[in-house]
PDB file of N, CA and C in Angstrom:
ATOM      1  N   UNK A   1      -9.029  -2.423  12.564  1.00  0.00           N
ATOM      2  CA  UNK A   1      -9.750  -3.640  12.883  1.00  0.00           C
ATOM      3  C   UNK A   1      -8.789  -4.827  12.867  1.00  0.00           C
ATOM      4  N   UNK A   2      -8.978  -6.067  13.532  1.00  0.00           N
ATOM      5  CA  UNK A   2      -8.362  -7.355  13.359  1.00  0.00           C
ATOM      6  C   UNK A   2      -7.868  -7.445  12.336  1.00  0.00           C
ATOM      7  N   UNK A   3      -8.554  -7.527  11.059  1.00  0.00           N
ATOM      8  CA  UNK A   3      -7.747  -7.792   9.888  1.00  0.00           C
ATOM      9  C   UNK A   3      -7.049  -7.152   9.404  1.00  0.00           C
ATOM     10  N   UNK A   4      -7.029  -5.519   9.177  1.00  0.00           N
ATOM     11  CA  UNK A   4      -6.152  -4.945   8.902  1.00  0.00           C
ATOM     12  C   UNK A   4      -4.438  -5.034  10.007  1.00  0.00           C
ATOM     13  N   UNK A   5      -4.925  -5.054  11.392  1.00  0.00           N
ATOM     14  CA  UNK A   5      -3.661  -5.347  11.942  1.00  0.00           C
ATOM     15  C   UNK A   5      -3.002  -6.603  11.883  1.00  0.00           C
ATOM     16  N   UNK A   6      -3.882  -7.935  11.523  1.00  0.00           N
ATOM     17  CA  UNK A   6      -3.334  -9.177  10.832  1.00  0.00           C
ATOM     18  C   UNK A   6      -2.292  -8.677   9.501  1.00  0.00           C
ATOM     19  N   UNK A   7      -2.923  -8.121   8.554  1.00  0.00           N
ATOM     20  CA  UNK A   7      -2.245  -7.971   7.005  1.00  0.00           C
ATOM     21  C   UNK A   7      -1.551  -6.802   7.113  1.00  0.00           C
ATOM     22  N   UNK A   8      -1.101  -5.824   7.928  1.00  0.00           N
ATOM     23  CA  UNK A   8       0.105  -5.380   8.135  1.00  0.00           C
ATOM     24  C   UNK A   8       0.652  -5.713   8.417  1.00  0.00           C
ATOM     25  N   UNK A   9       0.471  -6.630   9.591  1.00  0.00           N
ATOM     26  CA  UNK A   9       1.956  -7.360  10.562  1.00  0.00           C
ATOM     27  C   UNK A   9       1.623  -6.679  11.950  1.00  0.00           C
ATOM     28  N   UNK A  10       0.931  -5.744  12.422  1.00  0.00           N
ATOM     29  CA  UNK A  10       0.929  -5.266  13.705  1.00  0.00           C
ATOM     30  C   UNK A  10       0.444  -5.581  14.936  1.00  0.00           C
ATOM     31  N   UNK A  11       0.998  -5.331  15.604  1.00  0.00           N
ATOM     32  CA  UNK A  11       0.671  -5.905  17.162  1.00  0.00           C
ATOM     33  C   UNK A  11      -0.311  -5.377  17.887  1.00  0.00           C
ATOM     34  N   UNK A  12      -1.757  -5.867  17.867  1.00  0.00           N
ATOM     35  CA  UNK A  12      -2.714  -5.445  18.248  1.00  0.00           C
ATOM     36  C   UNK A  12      -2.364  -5.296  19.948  1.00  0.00           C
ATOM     37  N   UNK A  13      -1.522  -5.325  20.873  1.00  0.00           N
ATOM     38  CA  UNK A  13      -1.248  -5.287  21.786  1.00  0.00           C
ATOM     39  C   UNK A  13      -0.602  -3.882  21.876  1.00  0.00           C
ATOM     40  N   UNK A  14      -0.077  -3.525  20.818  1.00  0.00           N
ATOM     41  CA  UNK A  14       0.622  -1.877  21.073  1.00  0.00           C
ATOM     42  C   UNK A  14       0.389  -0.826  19.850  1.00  0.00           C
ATOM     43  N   UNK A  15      -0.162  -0.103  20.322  1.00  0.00           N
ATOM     44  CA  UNK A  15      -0.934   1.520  19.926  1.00  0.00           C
ATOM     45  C   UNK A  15       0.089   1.723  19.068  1.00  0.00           C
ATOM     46  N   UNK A  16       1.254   2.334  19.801  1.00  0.00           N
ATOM     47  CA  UNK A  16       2.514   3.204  18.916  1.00  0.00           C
ATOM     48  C   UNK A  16       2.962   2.885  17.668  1.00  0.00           C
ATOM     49  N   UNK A  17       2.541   1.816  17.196  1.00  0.00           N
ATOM     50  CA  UNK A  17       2.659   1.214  15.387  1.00  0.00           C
ATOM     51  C   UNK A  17       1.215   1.725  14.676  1.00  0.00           C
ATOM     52  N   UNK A  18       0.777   2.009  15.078  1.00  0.00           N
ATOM     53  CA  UNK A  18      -0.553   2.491  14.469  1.00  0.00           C
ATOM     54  C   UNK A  18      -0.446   2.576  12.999  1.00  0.00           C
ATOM     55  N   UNK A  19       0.648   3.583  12.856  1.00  0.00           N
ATOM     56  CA  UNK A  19       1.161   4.148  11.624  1.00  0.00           C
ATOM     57  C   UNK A  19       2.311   3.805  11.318  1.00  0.00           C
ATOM     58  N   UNK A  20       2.766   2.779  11.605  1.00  0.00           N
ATOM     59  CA  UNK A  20       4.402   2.679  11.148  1.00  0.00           C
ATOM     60  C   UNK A  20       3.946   1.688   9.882  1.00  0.00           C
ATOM     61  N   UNK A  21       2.984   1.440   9.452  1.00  0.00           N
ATOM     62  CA  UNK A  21       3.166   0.083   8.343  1.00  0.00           C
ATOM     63  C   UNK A  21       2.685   0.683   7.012  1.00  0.00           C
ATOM     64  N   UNK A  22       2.555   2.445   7.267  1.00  0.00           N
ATOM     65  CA  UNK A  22       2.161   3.030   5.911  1.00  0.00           C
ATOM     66  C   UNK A  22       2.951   4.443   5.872  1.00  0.00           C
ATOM     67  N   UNK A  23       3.942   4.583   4.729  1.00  0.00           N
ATOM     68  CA  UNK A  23       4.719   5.635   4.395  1.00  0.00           C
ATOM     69  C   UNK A  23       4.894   6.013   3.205  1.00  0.00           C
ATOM     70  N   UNK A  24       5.566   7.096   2.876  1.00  0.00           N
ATOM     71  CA  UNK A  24       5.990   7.746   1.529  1.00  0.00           C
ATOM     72  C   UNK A  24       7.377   8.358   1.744  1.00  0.00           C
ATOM     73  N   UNK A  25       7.760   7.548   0.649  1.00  0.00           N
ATOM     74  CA  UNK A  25       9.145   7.915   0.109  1.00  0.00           C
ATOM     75  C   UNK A  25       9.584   8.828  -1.168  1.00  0.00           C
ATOM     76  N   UNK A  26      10.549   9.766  -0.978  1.00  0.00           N
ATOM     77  CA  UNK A  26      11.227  10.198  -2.453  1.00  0.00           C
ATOM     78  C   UNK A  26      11.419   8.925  -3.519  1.00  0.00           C
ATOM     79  N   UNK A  27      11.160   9.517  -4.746  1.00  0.00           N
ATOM     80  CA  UNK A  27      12.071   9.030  -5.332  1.00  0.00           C
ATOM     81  C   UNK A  27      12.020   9.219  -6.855  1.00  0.00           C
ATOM     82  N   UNK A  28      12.613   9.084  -7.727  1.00  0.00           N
ATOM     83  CA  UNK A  28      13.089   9.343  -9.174  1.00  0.00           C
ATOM     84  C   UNK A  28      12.718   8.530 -10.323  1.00  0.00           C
ATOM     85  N   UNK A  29      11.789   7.317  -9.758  1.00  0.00           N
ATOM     86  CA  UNK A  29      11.497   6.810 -10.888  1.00  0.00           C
ATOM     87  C   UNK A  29      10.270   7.384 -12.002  1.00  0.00           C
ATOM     88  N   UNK A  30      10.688   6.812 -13.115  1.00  0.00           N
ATOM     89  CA  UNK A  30      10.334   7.152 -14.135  1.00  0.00           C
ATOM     90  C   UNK A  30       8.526   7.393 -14.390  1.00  0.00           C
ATOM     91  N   UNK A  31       7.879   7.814 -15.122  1.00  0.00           N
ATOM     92  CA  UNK A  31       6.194   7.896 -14.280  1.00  0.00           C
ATOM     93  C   UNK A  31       5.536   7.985 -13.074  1.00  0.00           C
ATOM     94  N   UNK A  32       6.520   8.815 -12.072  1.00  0.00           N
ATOM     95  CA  UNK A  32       5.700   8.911 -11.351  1.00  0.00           C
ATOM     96  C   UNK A  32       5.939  10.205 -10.772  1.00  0.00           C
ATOM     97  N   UNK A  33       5.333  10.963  -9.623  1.00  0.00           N
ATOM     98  CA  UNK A  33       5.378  12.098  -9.395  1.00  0.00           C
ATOM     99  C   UNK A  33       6.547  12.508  -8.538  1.00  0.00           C
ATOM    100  N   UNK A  34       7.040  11.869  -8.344  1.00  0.00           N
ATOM    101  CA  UNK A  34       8.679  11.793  -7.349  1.00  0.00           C
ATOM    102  C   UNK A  34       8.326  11.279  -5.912  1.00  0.00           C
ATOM    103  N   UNK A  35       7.360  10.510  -5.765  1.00  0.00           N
ATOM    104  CA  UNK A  35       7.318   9.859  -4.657  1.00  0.00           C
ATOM    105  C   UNK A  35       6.722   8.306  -4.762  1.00  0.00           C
ATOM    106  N   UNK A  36       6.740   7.340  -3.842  1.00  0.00           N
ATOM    107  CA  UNK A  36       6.480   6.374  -3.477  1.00  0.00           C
ATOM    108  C   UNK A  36       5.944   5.601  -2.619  1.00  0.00           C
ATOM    109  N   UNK A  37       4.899   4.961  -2.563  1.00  0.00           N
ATOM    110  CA  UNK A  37       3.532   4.456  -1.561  1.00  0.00           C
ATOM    111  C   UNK A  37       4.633   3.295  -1.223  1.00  0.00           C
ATOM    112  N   UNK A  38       4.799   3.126   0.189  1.00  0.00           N
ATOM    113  CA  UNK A  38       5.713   2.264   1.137  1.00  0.00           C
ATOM    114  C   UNK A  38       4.506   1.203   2.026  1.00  0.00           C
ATOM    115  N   UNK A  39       4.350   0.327   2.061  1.00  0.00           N
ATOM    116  CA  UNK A  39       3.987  -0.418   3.156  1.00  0.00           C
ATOM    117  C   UNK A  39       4.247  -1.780   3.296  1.00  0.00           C
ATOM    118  N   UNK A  40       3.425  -2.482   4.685  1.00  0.00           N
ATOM    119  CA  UNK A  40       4.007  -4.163   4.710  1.00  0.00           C
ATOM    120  C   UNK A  40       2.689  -5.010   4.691  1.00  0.00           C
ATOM    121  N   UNK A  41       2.987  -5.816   4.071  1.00  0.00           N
ATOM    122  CA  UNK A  41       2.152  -6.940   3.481  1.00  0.00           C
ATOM    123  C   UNK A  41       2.628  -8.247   4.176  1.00  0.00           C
ATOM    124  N   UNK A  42       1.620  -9.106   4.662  1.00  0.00           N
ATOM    125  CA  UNK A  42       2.632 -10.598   4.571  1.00  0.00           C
ATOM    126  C   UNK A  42       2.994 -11.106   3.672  1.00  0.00           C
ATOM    127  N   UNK A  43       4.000 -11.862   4.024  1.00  0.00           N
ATOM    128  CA  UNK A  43       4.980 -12.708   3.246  1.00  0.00           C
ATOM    129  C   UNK A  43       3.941 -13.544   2.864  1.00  0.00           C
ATOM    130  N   UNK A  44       3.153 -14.242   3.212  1.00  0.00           N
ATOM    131  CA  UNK A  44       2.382 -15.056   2.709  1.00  0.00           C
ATOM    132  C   UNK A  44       0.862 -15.027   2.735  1.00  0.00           C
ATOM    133  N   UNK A  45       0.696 -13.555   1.718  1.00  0.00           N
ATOM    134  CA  UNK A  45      -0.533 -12.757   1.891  1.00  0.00           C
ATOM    135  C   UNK A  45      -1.470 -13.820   0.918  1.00  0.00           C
ATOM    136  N   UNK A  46      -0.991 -14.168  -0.365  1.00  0.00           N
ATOM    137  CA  UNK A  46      -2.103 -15.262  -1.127  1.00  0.00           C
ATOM    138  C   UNK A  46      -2.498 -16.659  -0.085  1.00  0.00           C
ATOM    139  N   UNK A  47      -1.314 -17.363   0.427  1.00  0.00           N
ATOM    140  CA  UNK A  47      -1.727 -18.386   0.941  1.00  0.00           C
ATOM    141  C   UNK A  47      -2.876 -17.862   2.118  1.00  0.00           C
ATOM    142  N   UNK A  48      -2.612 -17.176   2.833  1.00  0.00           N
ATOM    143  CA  UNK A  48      -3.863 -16.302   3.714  1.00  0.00           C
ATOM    144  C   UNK A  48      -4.675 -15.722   3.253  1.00  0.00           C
ATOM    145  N   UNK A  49      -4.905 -15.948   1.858  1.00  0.00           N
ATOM    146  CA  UNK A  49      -6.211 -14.841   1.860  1.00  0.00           C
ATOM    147  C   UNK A  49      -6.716 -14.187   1.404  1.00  0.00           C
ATOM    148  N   UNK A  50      -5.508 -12.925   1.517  1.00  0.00           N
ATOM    149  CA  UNK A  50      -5.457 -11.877   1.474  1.00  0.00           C
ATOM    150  C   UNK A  50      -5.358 -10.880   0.376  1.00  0.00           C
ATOM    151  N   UNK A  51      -5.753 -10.277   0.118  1.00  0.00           N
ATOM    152  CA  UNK A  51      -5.725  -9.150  -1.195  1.00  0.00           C
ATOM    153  C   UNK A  51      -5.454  -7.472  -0.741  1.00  0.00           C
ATOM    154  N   UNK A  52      -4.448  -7.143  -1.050  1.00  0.00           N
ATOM    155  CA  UNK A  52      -3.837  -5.840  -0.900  1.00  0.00           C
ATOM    156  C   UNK A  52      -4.799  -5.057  -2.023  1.00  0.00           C
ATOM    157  N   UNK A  53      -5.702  -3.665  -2.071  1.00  0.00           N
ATOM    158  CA  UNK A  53      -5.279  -2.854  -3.046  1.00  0.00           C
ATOM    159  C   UNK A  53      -5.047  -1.589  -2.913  1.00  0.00           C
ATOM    160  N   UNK A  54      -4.715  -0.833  -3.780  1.00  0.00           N
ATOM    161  CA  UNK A  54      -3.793   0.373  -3.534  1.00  0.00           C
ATOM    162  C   UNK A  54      -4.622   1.384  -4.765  1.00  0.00           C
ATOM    163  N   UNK A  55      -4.963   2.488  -3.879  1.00  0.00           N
ATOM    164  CA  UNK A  55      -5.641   3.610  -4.342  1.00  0.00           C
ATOM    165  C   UNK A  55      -4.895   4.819  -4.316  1.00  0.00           C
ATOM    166  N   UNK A  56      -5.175   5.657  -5.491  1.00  0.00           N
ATOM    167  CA  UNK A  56      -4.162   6.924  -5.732  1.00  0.00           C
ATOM    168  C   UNK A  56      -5.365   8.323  -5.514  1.00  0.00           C
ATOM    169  N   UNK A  57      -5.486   9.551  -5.317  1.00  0.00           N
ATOM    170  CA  UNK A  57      -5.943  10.374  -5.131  1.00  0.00           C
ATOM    171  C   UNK A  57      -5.215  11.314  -5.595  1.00  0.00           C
ATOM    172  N   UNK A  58      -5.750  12.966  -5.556  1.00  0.00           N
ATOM    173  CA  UNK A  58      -5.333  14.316  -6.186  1.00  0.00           C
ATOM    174  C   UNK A  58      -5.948  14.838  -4.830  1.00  0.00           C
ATOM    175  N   UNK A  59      -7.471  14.350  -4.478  1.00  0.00           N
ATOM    176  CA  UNK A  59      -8.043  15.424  -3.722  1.00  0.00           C
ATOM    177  C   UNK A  59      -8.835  14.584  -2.740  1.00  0.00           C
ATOM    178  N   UNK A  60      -8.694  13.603  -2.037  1.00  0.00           N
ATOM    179  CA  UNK A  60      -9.450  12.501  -1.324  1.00  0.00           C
ATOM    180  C   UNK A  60     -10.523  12.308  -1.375  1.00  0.00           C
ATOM    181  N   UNK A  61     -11.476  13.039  -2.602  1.00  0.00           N
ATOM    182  CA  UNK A  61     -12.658  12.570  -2.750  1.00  0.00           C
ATOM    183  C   UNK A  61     -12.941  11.470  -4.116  1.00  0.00           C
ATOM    184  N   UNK A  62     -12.293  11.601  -5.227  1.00  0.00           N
ATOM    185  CA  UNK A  62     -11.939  10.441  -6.162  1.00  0.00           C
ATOM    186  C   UNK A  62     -10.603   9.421  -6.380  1.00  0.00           C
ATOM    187  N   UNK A  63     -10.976   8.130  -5.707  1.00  0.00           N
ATOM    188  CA  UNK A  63      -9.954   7.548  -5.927  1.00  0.00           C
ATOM    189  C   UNK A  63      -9.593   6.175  -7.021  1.00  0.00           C
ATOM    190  N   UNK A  64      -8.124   6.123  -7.650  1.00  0.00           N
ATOM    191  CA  UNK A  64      -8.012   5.469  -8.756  1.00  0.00           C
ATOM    192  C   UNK A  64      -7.058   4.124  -8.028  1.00  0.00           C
ATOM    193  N   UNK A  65      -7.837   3.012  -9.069  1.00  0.00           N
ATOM    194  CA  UNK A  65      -7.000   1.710  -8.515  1.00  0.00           C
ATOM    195  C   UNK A  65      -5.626   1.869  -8.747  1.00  0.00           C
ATOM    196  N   UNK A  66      -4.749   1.267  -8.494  1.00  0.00           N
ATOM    197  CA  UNK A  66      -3.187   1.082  -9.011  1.00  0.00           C
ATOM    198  C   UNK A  66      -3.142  -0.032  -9.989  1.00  0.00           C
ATOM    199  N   UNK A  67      -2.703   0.005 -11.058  1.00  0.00           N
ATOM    200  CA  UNK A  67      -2.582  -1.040 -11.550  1.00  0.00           C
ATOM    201  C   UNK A  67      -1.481  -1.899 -12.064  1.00  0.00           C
ATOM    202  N   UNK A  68      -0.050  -1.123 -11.027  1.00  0.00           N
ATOM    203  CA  UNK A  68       0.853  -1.600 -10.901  1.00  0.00           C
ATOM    204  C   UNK A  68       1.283  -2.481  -9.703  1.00  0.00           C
ATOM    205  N   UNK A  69       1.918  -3.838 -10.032  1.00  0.00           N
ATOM    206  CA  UNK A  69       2.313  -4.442  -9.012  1.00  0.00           C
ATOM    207  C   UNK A  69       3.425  -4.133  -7.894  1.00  0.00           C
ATOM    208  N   UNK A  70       3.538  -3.889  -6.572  1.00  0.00           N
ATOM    209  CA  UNK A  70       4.351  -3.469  -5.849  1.00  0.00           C
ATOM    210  C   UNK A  70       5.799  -3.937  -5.879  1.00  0.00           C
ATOM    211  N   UNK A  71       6.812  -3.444  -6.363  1.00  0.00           N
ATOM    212  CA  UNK A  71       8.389  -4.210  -5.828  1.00  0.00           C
ATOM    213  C   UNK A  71       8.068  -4.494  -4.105  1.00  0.00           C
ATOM    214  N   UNK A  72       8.879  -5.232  -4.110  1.00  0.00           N
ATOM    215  CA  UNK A  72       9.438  -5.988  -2.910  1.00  0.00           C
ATOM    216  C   UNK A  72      10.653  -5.858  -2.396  1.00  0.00           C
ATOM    217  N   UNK A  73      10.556  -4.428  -1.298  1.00  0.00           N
ATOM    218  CA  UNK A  73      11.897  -3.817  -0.739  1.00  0.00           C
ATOM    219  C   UNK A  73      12.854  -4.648   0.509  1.00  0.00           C
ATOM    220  N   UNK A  74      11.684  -5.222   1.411  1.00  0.00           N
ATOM    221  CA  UNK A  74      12.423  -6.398   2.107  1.00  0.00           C
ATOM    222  C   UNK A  74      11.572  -7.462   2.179  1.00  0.00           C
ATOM    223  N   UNK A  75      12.105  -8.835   2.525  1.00  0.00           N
ATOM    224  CA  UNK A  75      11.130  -9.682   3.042  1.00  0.00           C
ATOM    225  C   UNK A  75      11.838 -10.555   4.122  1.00  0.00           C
ATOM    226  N   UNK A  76      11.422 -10.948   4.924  1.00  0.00           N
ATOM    227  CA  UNK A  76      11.939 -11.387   6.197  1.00  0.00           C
ATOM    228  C   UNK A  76      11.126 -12.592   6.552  1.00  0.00           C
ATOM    229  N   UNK A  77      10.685 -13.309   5.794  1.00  0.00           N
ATOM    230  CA  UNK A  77       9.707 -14.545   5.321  1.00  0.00           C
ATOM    231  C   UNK A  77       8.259 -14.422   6.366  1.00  0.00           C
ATOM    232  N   UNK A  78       8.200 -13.054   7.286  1.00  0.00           N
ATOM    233  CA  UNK A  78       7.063 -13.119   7.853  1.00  0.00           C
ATOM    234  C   UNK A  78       6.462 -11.354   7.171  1.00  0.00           C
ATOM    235  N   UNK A  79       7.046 -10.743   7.073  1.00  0.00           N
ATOM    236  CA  UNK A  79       6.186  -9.666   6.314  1.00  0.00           C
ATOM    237  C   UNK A  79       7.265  -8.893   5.615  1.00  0.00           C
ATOM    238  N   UNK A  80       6.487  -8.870   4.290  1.00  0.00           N
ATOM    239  CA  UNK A  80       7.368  -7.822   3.353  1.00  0.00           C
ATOM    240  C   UNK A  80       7.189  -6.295   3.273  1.00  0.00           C
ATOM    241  N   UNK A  81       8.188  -5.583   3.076  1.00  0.00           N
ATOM    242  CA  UNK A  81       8.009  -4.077   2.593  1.00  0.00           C
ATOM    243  C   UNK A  81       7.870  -3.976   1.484  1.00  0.00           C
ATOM    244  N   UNK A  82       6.636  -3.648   0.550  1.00  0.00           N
ATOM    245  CA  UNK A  82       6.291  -3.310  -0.733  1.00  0.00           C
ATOM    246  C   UNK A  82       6.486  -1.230  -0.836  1.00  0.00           C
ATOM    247  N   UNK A  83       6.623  -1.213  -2.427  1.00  0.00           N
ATOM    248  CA  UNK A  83       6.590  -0.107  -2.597  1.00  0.00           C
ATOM    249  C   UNK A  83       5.700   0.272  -4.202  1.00  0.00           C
ATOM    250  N   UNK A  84       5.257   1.303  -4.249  1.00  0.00           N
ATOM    251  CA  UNK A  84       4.894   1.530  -5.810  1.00  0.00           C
ATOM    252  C   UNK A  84       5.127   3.217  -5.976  1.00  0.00           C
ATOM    253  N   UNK A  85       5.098   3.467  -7.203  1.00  0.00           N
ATOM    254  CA  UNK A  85       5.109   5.481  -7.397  1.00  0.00           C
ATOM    255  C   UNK A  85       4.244   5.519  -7.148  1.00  0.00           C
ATOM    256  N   UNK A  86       3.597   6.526  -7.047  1.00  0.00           N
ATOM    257  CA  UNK A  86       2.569   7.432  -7.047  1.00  0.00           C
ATOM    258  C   UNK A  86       2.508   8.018  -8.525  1.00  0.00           C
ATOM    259  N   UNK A  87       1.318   7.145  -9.074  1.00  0.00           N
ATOM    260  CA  UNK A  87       1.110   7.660 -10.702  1.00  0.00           C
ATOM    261  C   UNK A  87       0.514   9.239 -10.901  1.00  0.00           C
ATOM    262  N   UNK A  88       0.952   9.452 -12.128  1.00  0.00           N
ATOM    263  CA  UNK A  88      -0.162  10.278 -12.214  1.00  0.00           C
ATOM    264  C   UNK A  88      -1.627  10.034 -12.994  1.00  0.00           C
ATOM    265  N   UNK A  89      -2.456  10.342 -12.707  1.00  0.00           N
ATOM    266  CA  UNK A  89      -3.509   9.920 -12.504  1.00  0.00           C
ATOM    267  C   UNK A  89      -4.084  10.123 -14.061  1.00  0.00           C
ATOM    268  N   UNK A  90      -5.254   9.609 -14.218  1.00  0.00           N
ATOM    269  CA  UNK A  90      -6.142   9.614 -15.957  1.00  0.00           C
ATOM    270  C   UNK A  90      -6.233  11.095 -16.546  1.00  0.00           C
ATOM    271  N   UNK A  91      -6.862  11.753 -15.308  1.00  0.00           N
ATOM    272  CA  UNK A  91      -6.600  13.353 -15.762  1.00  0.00           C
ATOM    273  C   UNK A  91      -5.224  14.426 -15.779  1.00  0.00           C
ATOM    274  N   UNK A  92      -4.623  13.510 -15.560  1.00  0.00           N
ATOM    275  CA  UNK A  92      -3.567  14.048 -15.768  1.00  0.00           C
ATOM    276  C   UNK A  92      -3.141  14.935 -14.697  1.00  0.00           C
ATOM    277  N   UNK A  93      -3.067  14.808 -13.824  1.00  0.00           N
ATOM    278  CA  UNK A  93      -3.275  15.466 -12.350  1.00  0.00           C
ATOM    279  C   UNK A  93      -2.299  14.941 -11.715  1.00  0.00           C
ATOM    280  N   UNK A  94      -1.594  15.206 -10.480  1.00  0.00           N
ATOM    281  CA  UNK A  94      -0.155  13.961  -9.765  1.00  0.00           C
ATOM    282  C   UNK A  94      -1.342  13.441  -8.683  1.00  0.00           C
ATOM    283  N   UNK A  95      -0.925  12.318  -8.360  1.00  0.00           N
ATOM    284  CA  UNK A  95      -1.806  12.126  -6.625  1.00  0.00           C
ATOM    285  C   UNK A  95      -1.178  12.711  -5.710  1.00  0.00           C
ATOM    286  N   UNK A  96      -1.255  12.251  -5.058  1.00  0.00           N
ATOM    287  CA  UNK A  96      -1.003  13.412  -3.661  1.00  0.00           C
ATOM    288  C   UNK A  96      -1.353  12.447  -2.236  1.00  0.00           C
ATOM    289  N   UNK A  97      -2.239  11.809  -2.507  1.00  0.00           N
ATOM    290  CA  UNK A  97      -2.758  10.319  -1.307  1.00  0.00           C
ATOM    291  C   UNK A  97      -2.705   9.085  -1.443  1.00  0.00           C
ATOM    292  N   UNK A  98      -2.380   8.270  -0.974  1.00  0.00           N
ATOM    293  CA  UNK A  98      -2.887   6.799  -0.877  1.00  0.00           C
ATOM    294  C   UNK A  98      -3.081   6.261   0.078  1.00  0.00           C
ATOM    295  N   UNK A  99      -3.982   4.979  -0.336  1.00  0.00           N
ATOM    296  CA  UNK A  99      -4.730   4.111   0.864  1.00  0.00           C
ATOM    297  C   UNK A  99      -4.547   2.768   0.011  1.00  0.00           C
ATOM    298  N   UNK A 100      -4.715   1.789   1.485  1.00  0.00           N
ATOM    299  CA  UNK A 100      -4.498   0.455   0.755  1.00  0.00           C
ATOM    300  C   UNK A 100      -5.841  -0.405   1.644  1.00  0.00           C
ATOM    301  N   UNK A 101      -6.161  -0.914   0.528  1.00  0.00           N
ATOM    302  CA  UNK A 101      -7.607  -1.616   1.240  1.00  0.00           C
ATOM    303  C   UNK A 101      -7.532  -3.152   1.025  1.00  0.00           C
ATOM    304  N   UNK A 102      -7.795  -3.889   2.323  1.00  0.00           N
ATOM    305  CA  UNK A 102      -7.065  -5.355   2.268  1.00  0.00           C
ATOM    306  C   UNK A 102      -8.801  -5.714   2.653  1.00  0.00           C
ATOM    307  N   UNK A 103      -8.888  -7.214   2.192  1.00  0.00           N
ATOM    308  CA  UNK A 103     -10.102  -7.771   2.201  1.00  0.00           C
ATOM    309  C   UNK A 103      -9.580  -9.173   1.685  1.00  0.00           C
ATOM    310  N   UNK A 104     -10.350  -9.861   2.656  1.00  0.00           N
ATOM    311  CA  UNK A 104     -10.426 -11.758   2.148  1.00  0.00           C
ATOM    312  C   UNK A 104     -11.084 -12.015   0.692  1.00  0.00           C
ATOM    313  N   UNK A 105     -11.270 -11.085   0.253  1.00  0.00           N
ATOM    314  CA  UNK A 105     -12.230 -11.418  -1.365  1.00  0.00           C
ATOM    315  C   UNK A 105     -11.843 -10.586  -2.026  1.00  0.00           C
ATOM    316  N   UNK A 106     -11.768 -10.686  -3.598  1.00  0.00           N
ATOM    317  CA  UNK A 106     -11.134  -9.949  -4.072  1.00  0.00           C
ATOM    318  C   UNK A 106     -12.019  -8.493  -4.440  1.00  0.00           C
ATOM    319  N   UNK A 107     -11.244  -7.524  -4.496  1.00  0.00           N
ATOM    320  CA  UNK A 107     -11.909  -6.444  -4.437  1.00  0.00           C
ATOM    321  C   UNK A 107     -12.808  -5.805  -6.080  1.00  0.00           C
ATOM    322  N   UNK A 108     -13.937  -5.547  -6.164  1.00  0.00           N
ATOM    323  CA  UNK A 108     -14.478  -5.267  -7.237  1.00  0.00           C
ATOM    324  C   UNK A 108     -13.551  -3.996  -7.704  1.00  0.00           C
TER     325      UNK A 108
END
């Protein structure tokens, strides 16, 4: 929808980004399952608005908030690349999915 291609950064004019503004990366840090939730946010997502949040899964039918704040891999003063691990989850389970749900209000 409009807003989601606003708060990625994508060009509602071209299809082929569809998926370029959400990825997973290796990686080694400490608490997490050896990977990392990748995506882009604007640079100036509060002054717009905007509220990022980021959900973890095991099995895509229960999902857990993040309640870690994203590092900031680039920023190019019009949209940043955020990243977070992939926790493992309350039950003790790794995730395995994420989704990021953006909304003008903050999310319950």
């Amino acid at each position: 929808n409009n807003l989601q291609e606003f708060a990625f950064g994508l060009n509602p004019k071209s299809a082929a980004e569809s998926n370029s503004y959400l990825s997973v990366q290796n990686t080694n840090e400490v608490n997490s399952v050896g990977m990392r939730a990748v995506f882009n946010r604007l640079s100036n997502y509060a002054d717009s608005g905007l509220f990022y949040q980021v959900e973890f899964s095991s099995n895509l039918s229960e999902w857990h908030v993040s309640t870690v704040a994203p590092d900031v891999i680039t920023d190019d003063t019009v949209l940043q690349k955020v990243a977070l691990p992939f926790p493992l989850l309350p039950d003790g389970s790794a995730s395995c999915f994420f989704r990021v749900k953006v909304s003008r209000s903050p999310i319950p």
